[in-house]
C-alpha atoms as a PDB file:
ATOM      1  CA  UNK A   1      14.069 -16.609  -7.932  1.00  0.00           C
ATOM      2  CA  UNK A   2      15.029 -13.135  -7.025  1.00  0.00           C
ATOM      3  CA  UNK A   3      18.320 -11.698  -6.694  1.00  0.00           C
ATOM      4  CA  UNK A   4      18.853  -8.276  -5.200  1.00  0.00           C
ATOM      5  CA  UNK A   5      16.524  -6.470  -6.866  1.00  0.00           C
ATOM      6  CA  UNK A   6      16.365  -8.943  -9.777  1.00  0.00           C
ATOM      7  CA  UNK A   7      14.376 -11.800 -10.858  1.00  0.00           C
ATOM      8  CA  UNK A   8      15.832 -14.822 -12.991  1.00  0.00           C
ATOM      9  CA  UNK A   9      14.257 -16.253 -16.367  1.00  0.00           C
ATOM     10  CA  UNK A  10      15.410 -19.127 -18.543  1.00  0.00           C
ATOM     11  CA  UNK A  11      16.419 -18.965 -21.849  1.00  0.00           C
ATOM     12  CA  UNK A  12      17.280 -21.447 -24.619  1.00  0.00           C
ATOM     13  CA  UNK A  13      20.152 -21.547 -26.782  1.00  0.00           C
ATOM     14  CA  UNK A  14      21.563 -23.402 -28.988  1.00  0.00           C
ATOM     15  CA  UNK A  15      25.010 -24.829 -28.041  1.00  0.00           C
ATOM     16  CA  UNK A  16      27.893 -24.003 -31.029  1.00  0.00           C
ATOM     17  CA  UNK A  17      26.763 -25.426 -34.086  1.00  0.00           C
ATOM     18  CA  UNK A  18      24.335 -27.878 -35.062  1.00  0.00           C
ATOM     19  CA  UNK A  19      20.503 -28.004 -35.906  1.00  0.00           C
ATOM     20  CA  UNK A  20      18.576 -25.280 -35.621  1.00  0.00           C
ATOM     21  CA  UNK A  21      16.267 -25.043 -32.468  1.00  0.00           C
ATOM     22  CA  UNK A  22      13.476 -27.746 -32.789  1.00  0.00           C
ATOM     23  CA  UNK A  23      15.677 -30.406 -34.987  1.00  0.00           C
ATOM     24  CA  UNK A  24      15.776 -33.896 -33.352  1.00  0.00           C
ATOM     25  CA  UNK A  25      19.434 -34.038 -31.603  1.00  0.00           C
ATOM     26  CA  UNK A  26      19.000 -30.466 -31.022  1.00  0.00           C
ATOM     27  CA  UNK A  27      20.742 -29.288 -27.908  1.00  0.00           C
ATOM     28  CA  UNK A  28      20.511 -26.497 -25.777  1.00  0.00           C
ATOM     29  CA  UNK A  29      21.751 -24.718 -22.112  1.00  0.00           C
ATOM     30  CA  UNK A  30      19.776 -22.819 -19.910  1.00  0.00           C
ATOM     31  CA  UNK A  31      20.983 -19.093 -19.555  1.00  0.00           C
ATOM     32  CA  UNK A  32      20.349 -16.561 -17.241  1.00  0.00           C
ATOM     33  CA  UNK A  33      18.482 -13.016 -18.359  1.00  0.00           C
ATOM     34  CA  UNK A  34      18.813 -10.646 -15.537  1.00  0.00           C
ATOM     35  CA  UNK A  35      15.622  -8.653 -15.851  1.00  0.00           C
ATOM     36  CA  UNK A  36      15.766  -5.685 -12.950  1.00  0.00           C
ATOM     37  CA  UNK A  37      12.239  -5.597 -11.243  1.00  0.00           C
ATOM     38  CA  UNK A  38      10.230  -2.128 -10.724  1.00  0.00           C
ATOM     39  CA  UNK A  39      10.929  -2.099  -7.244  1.00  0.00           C
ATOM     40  CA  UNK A  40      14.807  -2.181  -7.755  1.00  0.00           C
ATOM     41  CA  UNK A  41      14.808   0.341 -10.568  1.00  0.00           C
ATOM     42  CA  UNK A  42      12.693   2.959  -8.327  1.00  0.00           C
ATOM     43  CA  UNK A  43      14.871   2.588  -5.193  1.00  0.00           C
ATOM     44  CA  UNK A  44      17.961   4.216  -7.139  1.00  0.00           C
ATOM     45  CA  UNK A  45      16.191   7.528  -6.610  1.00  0.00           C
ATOM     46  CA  UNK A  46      12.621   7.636  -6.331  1.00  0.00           C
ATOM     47  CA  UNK A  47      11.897   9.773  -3.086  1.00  0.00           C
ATOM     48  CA  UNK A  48       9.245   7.859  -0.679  1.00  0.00           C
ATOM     49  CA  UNK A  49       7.081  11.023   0.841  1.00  0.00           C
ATOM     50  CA  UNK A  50       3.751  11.994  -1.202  1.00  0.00           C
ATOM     51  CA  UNK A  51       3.235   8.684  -3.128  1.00  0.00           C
ATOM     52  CA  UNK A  52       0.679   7.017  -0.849  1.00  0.00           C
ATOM     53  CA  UNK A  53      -2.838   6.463  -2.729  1.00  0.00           C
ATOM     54  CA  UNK A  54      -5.120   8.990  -1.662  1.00  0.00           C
ATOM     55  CA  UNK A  55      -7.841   6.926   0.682  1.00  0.00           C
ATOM     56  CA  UNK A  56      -9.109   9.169   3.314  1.00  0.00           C
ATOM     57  CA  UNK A  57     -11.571   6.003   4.421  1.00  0.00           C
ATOM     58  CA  UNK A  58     -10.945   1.859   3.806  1.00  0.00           C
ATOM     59  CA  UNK A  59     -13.336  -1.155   3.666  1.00  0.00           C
ATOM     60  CA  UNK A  60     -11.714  -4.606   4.045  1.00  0.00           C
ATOM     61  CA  UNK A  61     -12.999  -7.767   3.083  1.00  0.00           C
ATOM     62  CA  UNK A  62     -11.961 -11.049   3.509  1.00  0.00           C
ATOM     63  CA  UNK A  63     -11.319 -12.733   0.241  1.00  0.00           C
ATOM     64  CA  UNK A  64      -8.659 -15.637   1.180  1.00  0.00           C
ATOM     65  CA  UNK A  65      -8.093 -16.706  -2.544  1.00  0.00           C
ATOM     66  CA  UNK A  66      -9.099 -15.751  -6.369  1.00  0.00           C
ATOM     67  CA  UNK A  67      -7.923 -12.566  -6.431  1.00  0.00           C
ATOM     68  CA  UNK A  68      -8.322 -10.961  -9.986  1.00  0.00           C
ATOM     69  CA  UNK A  69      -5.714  -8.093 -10.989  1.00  0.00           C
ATOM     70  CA  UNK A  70      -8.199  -5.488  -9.889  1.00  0.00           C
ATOM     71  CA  UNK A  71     -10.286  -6.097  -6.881  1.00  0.00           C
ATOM     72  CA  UNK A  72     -13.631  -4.918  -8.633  1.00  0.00           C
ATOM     73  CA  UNK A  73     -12.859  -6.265 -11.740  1.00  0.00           C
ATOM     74  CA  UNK A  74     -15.239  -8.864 -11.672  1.00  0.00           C
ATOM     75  CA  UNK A  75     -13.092 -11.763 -10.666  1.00  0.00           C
ATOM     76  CA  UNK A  76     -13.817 -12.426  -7.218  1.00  0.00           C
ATOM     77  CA  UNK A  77     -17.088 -10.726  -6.624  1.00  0.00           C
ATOM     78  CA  UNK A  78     -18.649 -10.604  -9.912  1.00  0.00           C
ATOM     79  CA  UNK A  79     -19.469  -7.849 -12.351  1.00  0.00           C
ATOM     80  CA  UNK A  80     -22.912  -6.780 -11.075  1.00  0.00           C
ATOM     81  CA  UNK A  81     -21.970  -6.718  -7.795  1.00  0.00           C
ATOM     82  CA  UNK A  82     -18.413  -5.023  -8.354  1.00  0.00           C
ATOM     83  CA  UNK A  83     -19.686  -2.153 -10.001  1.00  0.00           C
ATOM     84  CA  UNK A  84     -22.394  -1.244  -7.233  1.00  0.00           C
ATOM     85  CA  UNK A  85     -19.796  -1.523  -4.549  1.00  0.00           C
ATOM     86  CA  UNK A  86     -17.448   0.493  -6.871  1.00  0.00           C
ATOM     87  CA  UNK A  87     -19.913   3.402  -7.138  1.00  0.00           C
ATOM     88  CA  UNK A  88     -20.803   3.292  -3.192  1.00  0.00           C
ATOM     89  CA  UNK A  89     -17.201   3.802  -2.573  1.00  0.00           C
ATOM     90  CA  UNK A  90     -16.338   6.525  -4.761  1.00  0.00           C
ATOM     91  CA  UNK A  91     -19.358   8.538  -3.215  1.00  0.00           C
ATOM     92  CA  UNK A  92     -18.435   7.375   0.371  1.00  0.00           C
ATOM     93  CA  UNK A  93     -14.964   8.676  -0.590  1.00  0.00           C
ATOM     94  CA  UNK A  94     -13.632   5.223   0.722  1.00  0.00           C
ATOM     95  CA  UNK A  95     -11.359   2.332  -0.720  1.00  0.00           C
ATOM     96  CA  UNK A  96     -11.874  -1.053  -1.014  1.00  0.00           C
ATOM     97  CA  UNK A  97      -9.303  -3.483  -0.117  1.00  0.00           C
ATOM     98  CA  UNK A  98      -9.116  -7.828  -0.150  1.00  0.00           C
ATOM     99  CA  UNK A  99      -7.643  -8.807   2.859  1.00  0.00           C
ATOM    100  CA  UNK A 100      -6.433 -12.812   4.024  1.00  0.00           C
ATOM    101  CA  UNK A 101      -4.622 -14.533   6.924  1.00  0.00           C
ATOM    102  CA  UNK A 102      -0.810 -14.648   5.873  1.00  0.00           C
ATOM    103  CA  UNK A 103       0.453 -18.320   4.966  1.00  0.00           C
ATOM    104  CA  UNK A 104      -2.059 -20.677   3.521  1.00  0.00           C
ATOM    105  CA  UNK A 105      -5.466 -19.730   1.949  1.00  0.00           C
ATOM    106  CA  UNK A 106      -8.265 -20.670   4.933  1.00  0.00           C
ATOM    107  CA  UNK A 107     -11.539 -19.957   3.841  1.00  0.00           C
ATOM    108  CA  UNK A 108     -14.601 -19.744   6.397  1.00  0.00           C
ATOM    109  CA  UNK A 109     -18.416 -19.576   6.895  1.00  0.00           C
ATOM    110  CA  UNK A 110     -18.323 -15.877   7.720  1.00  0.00           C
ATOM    111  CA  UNK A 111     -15.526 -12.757   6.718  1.00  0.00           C
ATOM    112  CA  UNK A 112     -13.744 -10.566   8.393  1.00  0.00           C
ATOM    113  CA  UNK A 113     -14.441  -6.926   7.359  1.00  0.00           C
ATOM    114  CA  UNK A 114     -12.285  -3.924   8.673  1.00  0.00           C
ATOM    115  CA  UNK A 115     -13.694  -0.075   7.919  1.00  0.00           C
ATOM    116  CA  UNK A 116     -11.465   2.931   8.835  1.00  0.00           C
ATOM    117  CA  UNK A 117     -11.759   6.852   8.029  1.00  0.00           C
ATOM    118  CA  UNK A 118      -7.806   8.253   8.701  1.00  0.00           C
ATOM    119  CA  UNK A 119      -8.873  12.047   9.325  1.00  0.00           C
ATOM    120  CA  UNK A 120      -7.144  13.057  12.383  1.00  0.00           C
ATOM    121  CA  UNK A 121      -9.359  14.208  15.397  1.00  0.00           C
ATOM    122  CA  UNK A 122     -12.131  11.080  13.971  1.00  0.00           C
ATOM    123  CA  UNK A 123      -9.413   8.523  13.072  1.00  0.00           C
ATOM    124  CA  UNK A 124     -11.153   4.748  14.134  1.00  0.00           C
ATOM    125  CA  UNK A 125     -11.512   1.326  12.993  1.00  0.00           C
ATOM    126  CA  UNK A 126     -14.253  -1.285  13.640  1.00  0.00           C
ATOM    127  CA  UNK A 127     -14.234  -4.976  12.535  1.00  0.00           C
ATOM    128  CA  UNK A 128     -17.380  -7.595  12.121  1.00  0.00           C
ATOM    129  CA  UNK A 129     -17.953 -10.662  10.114  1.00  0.00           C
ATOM    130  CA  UNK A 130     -20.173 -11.090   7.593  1.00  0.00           C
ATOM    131  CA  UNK A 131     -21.603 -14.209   5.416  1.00  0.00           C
ATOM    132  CA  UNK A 132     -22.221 -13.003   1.962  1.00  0.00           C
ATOM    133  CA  UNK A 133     -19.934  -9.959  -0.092  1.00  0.00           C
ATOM    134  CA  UNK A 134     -23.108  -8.179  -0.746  1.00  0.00           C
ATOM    135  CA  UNK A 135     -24.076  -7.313   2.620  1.00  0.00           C
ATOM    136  CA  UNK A 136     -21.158  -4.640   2.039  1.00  0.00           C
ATOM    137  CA  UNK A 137     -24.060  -2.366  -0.217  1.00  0.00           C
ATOM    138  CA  UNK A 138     -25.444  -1.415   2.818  1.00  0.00           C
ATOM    139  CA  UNK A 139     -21.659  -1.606   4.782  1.00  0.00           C
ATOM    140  CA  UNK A 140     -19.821   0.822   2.648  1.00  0.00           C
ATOM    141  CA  UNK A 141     -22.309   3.793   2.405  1.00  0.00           C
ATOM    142  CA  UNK A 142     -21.544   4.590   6.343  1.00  0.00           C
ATOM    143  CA  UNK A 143     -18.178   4.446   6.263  1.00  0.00           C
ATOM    144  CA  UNK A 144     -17.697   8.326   5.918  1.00  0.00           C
ATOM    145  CA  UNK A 145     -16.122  10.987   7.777  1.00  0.00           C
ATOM    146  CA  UNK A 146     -16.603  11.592  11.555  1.00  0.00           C
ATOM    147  CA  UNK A 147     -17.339   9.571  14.268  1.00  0.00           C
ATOM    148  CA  UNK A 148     -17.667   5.774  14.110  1.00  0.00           C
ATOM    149  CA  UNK A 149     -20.937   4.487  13.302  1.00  0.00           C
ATOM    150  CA  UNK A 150     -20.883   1.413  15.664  1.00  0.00           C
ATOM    151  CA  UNK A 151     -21.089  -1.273  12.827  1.00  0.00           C
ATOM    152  CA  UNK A 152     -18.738  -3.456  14.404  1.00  0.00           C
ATOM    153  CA  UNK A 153     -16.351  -3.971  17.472  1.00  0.00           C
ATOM    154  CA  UNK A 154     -13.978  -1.013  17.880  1.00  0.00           C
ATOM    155  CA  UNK A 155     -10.150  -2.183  17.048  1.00  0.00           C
ATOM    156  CA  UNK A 156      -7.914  -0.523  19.714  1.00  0.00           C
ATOM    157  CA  UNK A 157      -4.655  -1.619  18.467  1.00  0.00           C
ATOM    158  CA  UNK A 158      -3.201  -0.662  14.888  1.00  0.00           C
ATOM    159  CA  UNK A 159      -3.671  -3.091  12.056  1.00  0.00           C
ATOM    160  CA  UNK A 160      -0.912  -3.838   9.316  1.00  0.00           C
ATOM    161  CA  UNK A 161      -1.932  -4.307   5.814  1.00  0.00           C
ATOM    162  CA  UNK A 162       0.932  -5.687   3.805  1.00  0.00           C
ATOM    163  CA  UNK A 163       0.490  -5.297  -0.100  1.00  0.00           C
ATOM    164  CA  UNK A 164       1.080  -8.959  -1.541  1.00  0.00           C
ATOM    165  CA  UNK A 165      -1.141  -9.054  -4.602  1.00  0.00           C
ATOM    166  CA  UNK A 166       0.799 -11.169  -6.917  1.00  0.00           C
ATOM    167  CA  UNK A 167      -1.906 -10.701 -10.068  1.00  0.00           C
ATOM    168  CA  UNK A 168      -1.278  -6.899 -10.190  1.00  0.00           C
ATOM    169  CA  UNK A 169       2.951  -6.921  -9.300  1.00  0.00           C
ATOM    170  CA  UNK A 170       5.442 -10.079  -9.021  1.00  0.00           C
ATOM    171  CA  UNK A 171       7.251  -7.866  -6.553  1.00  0.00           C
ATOM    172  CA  UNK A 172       4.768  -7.087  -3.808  1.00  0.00           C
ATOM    173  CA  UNK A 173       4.009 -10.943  -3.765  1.00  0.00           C
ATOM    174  CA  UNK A 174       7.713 -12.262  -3.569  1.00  0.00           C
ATOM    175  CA  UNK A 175       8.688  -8.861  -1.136  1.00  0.00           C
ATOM    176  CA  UNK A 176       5.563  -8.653   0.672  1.00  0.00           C
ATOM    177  CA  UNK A 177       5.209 -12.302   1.775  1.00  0.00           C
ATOM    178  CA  UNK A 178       8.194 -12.742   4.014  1.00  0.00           C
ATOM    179  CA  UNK A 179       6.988  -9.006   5.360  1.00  0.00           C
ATOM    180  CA  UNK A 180       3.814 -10.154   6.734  1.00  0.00           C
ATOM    181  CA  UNK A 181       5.030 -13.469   7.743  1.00  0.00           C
ATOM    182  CA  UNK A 182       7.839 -12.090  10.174  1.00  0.00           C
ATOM    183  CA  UNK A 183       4.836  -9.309  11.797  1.00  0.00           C
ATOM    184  CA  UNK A 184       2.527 -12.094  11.940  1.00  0.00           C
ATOM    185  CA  UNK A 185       5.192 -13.897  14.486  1.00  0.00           C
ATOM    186  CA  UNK A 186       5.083 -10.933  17.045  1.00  0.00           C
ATOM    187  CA  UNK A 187       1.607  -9.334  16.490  1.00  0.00           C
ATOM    188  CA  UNK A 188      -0.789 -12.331  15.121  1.00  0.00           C
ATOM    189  CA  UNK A 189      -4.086 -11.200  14.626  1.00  0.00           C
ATOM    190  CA  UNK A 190      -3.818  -7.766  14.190  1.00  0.00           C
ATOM    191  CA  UNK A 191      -1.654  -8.405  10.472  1.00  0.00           C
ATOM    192  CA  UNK A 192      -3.063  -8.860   6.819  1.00  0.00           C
ATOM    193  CA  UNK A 193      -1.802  -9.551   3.473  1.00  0.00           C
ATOM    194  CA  UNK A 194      -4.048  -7.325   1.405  1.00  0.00           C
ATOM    195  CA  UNK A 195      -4.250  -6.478  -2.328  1.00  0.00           C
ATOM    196  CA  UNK A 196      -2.951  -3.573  -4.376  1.00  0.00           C
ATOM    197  CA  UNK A 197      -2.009  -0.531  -2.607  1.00  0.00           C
ATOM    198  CA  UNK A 198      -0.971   1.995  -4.990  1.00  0.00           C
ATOM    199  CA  UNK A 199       2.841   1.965  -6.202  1.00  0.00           C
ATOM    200  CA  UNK A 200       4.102  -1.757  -6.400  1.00  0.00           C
ATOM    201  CA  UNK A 201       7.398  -0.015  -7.124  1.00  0.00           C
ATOM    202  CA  UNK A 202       7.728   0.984  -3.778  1.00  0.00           C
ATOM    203  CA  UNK A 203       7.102  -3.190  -2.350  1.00  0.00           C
ATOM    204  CA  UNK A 204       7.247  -4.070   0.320  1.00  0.00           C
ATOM    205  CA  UNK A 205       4.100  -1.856   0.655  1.00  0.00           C
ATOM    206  CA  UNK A 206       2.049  -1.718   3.858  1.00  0.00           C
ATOM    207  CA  UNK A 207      -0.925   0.185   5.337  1.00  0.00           C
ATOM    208  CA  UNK A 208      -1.201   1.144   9.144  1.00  0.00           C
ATOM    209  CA  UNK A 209      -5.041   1.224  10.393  1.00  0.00           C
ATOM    210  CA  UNK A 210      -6.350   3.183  11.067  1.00  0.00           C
ATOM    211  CA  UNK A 211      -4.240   6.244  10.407  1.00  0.00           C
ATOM    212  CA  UNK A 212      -3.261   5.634   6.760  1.00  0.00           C
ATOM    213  CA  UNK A 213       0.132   6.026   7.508  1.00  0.00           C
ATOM    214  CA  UNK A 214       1.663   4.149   4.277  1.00  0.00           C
ATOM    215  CA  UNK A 215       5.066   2.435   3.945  1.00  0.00           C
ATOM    216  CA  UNK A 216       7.516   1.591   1.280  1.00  0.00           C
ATOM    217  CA  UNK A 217      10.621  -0.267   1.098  1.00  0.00           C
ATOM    218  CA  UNK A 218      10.445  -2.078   4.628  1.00  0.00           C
ATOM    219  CA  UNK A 219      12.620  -4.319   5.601  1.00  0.00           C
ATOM    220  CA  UNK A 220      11.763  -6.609   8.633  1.00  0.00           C
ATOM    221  CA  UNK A 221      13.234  -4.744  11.316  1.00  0.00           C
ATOM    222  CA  UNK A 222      11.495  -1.109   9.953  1.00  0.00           C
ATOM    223  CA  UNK A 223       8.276  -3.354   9.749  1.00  0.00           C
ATOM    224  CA  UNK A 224       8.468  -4.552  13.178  1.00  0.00           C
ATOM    225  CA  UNK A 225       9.448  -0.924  14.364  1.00  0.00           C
ATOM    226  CA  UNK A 226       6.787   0.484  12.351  1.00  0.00           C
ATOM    227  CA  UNK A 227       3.937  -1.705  14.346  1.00  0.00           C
ATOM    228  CA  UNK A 228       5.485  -1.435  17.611  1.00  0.00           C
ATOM    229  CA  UNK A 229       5.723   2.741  17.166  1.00  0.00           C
ATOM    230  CA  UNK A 230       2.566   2.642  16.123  1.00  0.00           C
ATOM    231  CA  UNK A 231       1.077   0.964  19.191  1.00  0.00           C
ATOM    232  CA  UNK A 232       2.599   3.425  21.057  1.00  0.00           C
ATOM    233  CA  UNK A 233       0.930   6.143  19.489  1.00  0.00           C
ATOM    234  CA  UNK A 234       3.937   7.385  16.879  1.00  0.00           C
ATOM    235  CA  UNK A 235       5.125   7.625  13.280  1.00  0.00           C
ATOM    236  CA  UNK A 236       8.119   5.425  12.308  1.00  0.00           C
ATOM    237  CA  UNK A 237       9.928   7.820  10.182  1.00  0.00           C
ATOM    238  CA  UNK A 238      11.937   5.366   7.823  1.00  0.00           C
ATOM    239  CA  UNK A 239       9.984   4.364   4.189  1.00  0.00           C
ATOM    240  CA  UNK A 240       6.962   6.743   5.240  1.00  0.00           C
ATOM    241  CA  UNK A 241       5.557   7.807   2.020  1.00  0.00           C
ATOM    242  CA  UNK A 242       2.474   9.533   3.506  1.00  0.00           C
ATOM    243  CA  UNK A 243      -0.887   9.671   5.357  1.00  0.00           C
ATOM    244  CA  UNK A 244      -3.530   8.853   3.193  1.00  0.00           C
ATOM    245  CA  UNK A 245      -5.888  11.266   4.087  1.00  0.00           C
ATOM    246  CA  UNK A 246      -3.966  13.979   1.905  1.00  0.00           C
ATOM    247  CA  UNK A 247      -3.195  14.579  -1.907  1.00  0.00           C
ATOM    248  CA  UNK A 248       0.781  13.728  -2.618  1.00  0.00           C
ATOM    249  CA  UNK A 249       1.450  17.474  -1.883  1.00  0.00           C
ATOM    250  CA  UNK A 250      -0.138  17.215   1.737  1.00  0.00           C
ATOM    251  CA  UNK A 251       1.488  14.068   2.060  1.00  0.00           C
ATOM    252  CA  UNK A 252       4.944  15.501   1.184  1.00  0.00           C
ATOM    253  CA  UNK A 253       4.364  18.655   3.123  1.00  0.00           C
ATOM    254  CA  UNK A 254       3.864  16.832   6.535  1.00  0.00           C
ATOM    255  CA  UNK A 255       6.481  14.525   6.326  1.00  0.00           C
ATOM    256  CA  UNK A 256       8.534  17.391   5.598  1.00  0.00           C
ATOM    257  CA  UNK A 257       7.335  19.277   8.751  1.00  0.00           C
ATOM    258  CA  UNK A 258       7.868  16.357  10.499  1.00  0.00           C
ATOM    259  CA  UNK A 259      11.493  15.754   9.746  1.00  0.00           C
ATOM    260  CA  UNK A 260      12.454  19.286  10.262  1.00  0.00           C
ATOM    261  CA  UNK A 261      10.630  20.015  13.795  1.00  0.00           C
ATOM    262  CA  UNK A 262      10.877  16.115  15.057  1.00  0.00           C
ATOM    263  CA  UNK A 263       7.553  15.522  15.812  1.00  0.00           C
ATOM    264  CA  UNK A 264       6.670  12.071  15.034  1.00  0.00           C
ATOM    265  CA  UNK A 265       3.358  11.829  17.326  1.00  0.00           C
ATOM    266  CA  UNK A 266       0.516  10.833  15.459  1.00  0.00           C
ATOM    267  CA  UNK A 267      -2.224  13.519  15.410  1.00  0.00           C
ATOM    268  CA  UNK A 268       0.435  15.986  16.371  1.00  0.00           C
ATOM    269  CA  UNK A 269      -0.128  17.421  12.942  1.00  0.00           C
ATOM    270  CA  UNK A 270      -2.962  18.088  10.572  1.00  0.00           C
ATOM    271  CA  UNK A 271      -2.840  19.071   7.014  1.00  0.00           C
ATOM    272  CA  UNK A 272      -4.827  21.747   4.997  1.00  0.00           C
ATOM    273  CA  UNK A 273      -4.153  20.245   1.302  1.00  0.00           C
ATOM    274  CA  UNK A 274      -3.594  22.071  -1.710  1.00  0.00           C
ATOM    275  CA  UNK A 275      -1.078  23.818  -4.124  1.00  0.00           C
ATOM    276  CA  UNK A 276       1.297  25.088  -0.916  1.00  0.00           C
ATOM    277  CA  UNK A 277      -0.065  22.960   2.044  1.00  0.00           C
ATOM    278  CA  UNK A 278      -0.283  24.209   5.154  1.00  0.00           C
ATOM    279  CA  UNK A 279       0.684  22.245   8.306  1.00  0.00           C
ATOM    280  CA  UNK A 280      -0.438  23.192  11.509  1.00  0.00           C
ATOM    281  CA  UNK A 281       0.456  21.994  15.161  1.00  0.00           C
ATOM    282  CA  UNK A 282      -2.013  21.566  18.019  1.00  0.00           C
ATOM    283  CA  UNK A 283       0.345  23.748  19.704  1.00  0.00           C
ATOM    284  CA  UNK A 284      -0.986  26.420  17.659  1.00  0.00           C
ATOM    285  CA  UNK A 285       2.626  26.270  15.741  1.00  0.00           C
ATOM    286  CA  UNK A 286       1.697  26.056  11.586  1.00  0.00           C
ATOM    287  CA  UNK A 287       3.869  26.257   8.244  1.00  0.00           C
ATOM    288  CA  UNK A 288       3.766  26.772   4.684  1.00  0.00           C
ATOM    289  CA  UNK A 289       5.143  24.042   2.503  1.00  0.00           C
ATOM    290  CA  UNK A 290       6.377  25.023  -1.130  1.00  0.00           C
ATOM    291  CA  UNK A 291       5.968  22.217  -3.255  1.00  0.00           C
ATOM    292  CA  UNK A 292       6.965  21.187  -6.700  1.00  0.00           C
ATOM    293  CA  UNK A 293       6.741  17.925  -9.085  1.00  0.00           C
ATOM    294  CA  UNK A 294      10.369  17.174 -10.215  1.00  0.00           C
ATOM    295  CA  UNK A 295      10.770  14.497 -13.450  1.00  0.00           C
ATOM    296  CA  UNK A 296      12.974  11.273 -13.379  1.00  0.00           C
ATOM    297  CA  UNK A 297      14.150   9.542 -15.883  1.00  0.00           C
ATOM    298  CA  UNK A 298      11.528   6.924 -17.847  1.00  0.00           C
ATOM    299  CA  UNK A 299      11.243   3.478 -15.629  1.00  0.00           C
ATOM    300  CA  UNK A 300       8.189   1.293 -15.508  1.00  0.00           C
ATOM    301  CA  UNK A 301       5.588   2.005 -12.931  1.00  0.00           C
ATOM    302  CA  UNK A 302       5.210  -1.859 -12.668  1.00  0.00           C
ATOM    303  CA  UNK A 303       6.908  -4.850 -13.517  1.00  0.00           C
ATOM    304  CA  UNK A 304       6.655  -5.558 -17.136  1.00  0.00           C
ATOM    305  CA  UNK A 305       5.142  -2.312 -17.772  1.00  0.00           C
ATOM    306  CA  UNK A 306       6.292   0.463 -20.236  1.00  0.00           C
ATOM    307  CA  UNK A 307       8.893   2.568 -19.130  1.00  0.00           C
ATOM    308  CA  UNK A 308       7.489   6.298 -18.444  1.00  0.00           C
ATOM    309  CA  UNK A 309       9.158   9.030 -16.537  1.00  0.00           C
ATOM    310  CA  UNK A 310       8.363   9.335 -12.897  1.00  0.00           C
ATOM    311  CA  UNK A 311       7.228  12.743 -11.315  1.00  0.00           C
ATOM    312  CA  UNK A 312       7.313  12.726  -7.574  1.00  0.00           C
ATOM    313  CA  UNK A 313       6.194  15.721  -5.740  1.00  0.00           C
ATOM    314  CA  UNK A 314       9.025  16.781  -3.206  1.00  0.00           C
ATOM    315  CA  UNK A 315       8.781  20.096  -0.572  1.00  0.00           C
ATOM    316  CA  UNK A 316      11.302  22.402  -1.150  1.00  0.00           C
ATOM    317  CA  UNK A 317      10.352  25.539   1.396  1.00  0.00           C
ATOM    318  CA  UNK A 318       9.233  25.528   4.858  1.00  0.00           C
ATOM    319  CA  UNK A 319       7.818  29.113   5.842  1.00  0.00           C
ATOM    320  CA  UNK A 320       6.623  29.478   9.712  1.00  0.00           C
ATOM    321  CA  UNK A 321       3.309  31.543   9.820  1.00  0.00           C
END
């Protein structure tokens, strides 16, 4: 079960005197152990802009059970295979993602697949279905920047990916569930659960297609207003924690423009990455944003992990050029 921010776990104990744990007669109560969960521990002061995985292009297959911890680890698509597509993606410079239905596992005769590229000015997603995993060698190569290659049909309305890979974090499965469930009620087809996103600690996690607008810490009213901005062309501001065409400091340095000039359009803004970003308007308007990483105190990155201190990247100057 999970309680605010914490899961329950039994113990056993023995009950005032008597014999000793694993004696006949031998009795015992069930405690409590209050163990806080990732996601809890971050939200006490983890900022949310610049920690969206860096994925300036997606490919999305339809894998509605056996998820392994890792998508390409072998589990689900096998080691030979994983490893090709593996190396096709990292040269396309494009991730791959498991996607399924929300609610029960439904497997078919053919998969959905969804491939996006974020980069404003060339931002599009197709979708087609395909019969066997491999057919993505030839898939993922042309998934690269600029215009859409014409693979599939073009998506016109934004798709929701909603992190609930269970295998890799307990919390995006028990937080992201309920998540996709309630956007599956008002927008049906055009929601996914989909595997590991990049920062469990921020679950409920979810991807916007094809922009790469990521999310953190949605409840189901930001979710639902995070869809319905979107299909009206605009950036919910609360839990953005970036576009993942950028690097954490790009990320950080638009949402920071953003805030401070209230421009929540989506291609309003592009982003020249680097050490001190530079945002520019299509009004011609642009901005220099000082970064720097700060250092929290130690927490785990994941849910049973080791405890290591967390280094977000946060904008501290905004210089008009």
């Amino acid at each position: 079960m999970r309680h605010g921010g914490f899961f329950a776990a039994a113990d056993r104990s023995p009950r005032g005197a008597g014999p000793s744990p694993g004696c006949p007669g031998h009795n015992v109560r069930v405690t409590t152990i209050a163990a806080p969960t990732c996601s809890a521990l971050s939200a006490l002061d983890e900022p949310l802009p610049g920690t969206a995985a860096t994925a300036p292009g997606y490919v999305c297959l339809e894998v509605p059970t056996g998820w392994g911890r890792d998508v390409l680890d072998g589990t689900a698509l096998g080691a030979e295979l994983s490893d090709e597509l593996s190396a096709r993606a990292k040269a396309a410079d494009v991730r791959i993602l498991f996607i399924r239905r929300p609610g029960r596992d439904v497997v078919r005769e053919t998969r959905t697949v969804l491939l996006a590229r974020t980069e404003p000015g060339n931002t599009w997603c197709e979708r087609l279905e395909i019969t066997e995993p491999a057919e993505l060698l030839d898939i993922v190569p042309r998934v690269v920047a600029g215009p859409a290659p014409g693979i599939g049909a073009a998506v016109q309305d934004p798709i929701a990916l909603v992190c609930a890979h269970g295998k890799r974090d307990r919390c995006c499965a028990v937080l992201g569930r309920p998540i996709a469930a309630a956007l599956t009620a008002e927008f049906g087809q055009d929601v996914w659960e989909c595997s590991h996103t990049g920062g469990h600690r921020f679950a409920p996690s979810m991807i916007m297609l094809p922009t790469g607008y990521t999310y953190g810490r949605l409840d189901e009213d930001d979710s639902l207003a995070t869809v319905r901005d979107a299909r009206n062309g605009h950036i919910h501001a609360g839990g953005l924690r970036g576009r993942s065409t950028w690097g954490a400091a790009g990320q950080a340095a638009e949402i920071a423009v953003r805030e401070a000039i209230d421009e929540f359009a989506v291609d309003a803004v592009t982003v020249e990455d680097g050490d001190e970003p530079i945002v520019r308007h299509r009004d011609g308007r642009a901005w220099r944003v000082g970064v720097e990483t700060s250092e929290l105190p130690a927490r785990p990155a994941s849910c049973g992990a080791a405890a290591k201190p967390a280094r977000p990247v946060v904008a501290t100057t905004i210089t008009p050029l």
